[in-house]
N, C-alpha and C. Protein backbone atom coordinates (compact mmCIF):
# COMPACT_ATOMS: atom_id res chain seq x y z
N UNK A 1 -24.75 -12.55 11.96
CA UNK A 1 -23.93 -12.40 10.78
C UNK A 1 -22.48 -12.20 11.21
N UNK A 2 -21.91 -12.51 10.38
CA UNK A 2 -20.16 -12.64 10.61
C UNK A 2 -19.27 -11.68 10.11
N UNK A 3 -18.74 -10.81 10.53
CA UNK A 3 -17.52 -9.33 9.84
C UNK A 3 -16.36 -10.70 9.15
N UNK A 4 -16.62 -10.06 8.25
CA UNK A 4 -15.83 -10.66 6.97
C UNK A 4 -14.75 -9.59 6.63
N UNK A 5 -12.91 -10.34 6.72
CA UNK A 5 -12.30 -9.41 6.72
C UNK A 5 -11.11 -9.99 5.79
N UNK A 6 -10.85 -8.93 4.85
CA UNK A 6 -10.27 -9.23 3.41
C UNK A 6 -8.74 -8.57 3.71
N UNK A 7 -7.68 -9.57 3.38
CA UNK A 7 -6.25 -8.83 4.25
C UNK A 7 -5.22 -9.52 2.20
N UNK A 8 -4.45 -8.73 2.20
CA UNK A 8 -3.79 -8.89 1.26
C UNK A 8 -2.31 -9.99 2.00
N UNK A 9 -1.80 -10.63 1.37
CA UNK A 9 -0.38 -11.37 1.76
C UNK A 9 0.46 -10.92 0.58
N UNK A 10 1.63 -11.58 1.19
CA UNK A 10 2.67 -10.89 0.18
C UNK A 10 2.80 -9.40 -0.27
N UNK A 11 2.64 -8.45 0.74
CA UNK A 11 2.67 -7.53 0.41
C UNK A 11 3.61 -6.69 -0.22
N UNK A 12 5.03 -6.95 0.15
CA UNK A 12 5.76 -6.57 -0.17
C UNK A 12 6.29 -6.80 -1.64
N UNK A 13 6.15 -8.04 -2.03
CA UNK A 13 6.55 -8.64 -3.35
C UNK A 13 5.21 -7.92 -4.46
N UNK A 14 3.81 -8.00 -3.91
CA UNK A 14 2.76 -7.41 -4.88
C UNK A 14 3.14 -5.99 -5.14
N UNK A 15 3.42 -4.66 -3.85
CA UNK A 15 3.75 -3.56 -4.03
C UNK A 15 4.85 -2.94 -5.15
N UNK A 16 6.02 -4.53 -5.10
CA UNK A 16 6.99 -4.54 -5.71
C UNK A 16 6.73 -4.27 -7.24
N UNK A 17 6.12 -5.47 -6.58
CA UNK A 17 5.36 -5.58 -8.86
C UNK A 17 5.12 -4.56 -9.40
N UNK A 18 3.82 -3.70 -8.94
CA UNK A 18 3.15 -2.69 -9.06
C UNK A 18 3.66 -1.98 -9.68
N UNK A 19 5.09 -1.22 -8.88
CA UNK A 19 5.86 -0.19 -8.93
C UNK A 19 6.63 -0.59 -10.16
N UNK A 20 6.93 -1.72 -10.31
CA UNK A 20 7.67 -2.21 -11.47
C UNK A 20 7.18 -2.48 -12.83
N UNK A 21 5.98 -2.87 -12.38
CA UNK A 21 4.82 -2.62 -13.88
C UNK A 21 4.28 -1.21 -14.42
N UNK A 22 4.60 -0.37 -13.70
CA UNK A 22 4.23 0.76 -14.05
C UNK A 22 2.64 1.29 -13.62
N UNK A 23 2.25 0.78 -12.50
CA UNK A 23 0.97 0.96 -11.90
C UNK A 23 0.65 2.72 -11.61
N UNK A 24 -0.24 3.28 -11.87
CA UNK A 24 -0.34 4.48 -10.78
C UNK A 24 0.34 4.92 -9.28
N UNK A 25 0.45 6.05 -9.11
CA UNK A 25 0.52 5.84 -7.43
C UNK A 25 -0.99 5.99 -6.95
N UNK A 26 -1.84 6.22 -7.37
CA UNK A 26 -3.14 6.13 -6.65
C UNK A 26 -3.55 4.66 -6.78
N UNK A 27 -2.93 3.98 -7.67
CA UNK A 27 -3.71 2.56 -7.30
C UNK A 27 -2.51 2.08 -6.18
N UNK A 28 -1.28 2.11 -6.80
CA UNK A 28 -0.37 1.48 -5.47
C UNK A 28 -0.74 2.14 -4.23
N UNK A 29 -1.34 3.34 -3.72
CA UNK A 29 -1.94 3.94 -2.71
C UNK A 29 -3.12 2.74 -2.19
N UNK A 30 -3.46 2.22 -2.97
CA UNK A 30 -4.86 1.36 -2.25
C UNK A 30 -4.32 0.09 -2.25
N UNK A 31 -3.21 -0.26 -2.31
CA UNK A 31 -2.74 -1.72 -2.07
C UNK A 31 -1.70 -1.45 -0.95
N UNK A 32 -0.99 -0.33 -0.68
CA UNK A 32 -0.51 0.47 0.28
C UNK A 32 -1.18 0.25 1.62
N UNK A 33 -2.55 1.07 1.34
CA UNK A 33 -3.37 0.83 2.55
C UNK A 33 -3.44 -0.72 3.02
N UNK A 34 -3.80 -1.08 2.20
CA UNK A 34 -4.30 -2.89 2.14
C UNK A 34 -3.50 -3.64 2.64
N UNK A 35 -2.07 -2.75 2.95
CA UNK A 35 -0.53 -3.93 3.43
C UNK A 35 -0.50 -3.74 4.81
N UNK A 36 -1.13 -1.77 4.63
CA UNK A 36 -0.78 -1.38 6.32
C UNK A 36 -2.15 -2.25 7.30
N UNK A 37 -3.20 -2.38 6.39
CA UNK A 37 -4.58 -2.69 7.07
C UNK A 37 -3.58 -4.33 7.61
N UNK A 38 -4.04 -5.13 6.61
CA UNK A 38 -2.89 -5.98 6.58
C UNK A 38 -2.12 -6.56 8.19
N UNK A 39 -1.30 -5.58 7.80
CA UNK A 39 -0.15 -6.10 8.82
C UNK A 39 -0.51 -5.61 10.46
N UNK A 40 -2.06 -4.64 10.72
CA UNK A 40 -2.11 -3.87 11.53
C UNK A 40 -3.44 -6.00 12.19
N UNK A 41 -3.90 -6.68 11.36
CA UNK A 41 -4.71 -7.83 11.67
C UNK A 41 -3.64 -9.14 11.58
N UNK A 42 -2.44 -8.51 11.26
CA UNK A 42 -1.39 -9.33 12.01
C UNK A 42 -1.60 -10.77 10.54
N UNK A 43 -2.10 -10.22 9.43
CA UNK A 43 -2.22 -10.96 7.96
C UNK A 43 -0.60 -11.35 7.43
N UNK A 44 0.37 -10.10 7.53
CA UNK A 44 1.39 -9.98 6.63
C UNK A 44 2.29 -9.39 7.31
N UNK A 45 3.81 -9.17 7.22
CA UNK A 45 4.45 -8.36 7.68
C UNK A 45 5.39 -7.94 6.95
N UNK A 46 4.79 -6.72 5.92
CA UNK A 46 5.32 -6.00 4.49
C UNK A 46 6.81 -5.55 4.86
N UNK A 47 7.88 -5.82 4.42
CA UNK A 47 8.75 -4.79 4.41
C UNK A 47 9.01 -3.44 3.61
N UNK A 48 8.73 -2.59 4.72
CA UNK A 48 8.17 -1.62 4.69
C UNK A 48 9.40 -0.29 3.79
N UNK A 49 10.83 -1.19 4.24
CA UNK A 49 11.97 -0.66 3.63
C UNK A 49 12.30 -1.06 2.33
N UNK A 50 12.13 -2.27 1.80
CA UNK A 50 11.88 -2.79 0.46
C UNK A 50 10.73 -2.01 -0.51
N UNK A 51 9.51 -1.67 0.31
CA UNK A 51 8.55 -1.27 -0.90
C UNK A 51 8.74 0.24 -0.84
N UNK A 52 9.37 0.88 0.36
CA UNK A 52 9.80 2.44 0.16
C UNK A 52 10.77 2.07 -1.15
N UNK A 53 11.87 2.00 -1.02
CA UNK A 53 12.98 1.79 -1.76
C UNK A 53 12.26 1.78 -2.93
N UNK A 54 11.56 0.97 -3.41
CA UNK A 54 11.01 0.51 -4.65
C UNK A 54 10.36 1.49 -5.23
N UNK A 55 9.58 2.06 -4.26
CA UNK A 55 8.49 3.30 -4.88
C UNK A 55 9.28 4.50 -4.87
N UNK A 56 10.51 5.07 -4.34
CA UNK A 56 11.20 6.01 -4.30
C UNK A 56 12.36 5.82 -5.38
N UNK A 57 12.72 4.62 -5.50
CA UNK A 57 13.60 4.69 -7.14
C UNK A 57 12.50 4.78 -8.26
N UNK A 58 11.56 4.48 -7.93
CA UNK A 58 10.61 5.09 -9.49
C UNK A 58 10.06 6.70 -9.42
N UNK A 59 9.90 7.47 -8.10
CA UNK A 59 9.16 8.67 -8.06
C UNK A 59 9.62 9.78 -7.15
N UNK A 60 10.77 9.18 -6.38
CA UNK A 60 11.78 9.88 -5.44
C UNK A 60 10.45 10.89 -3.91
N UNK A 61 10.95 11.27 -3.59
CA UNK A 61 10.40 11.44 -1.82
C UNK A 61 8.62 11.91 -2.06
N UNK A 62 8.64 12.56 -3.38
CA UNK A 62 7.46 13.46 -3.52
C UNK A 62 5.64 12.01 -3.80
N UNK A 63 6.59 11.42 -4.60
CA UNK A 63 5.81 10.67 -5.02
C UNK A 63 5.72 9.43 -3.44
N UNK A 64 6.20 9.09 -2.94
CA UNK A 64 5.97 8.32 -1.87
C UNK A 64 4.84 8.96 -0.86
N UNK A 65 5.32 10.18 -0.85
CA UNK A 65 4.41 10.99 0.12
C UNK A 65 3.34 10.63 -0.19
N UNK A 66 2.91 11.48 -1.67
CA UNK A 66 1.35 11.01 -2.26
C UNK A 66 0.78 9.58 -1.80
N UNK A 67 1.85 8.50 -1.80
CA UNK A 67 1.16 7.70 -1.60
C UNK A 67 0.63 7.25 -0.26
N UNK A 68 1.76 7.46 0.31
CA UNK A 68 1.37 7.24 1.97
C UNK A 68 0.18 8.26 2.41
N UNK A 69 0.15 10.01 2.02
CA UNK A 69 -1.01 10.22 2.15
C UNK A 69 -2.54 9.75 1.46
N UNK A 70 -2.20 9.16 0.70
CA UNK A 70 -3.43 9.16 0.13
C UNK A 70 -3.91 7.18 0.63
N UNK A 71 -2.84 6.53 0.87
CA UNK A 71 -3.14 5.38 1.88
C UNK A 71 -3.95 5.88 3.07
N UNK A 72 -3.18 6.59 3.99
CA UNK A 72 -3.94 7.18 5.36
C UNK A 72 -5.34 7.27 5.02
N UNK A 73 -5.45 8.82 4.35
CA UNK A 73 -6.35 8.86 4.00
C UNK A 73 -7.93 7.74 3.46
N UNK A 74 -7.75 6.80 2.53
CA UNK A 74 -8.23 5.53 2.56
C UNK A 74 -8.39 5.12 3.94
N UNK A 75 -7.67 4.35 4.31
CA UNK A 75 -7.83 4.02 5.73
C UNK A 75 -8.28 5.06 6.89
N UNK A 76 -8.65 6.22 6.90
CA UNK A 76 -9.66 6.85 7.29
C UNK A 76 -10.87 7.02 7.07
N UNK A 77 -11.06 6.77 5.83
CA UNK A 77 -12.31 7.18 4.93
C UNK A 77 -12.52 8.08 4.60
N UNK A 78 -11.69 9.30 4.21
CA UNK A 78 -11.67 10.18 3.84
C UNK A 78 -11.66 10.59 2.22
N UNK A 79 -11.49 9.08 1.52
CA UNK A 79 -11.38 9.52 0.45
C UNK A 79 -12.76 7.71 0.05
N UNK A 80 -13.12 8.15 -0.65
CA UNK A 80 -14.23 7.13 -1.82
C UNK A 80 -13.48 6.59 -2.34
N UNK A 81 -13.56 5.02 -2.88
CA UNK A 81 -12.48 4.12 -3.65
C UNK A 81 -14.06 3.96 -4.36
């Protein structure tokens, strides 16, 4: 059997959206992960200063945090999706 591996593109422009549509930060948290998973299988290469920017003019330092922790987290498995 074959590891089947699911990588998001365009990360930066989707994160963009997100933040601009008015998404959660717990869902932008799991598309977060999905950019870092992403770019770590060499899928995408998110700018990482564009989608801060983006998520910090909508929620300023506190709300980024949440998200980046709660990305990690995901990508640990520490948390159930």
């Amino acid at each position: 059997m074959t590891d089947i591996q699911i990588n998001l593109v365009c990360c930066t422009q989707v994160i963009c959206n997100e933040v601009e549509m008015g998404v959660t930060q717990m869902d932008i948290a799991i598309t977060y992960a999905m950019a870092i998973k992403s770019q770590m299988q060499g899928a995408d290469k998110p700018d990482w200063k564009a989608i801060n920017t983006a998520i910090l003019s909508k929620w300023k330092m506190s709300g980024l945090e949440r998200i980046k922790k709660r990305a990690c987290d995901i990508l640990s498995s520490k948390v159930q999706l």
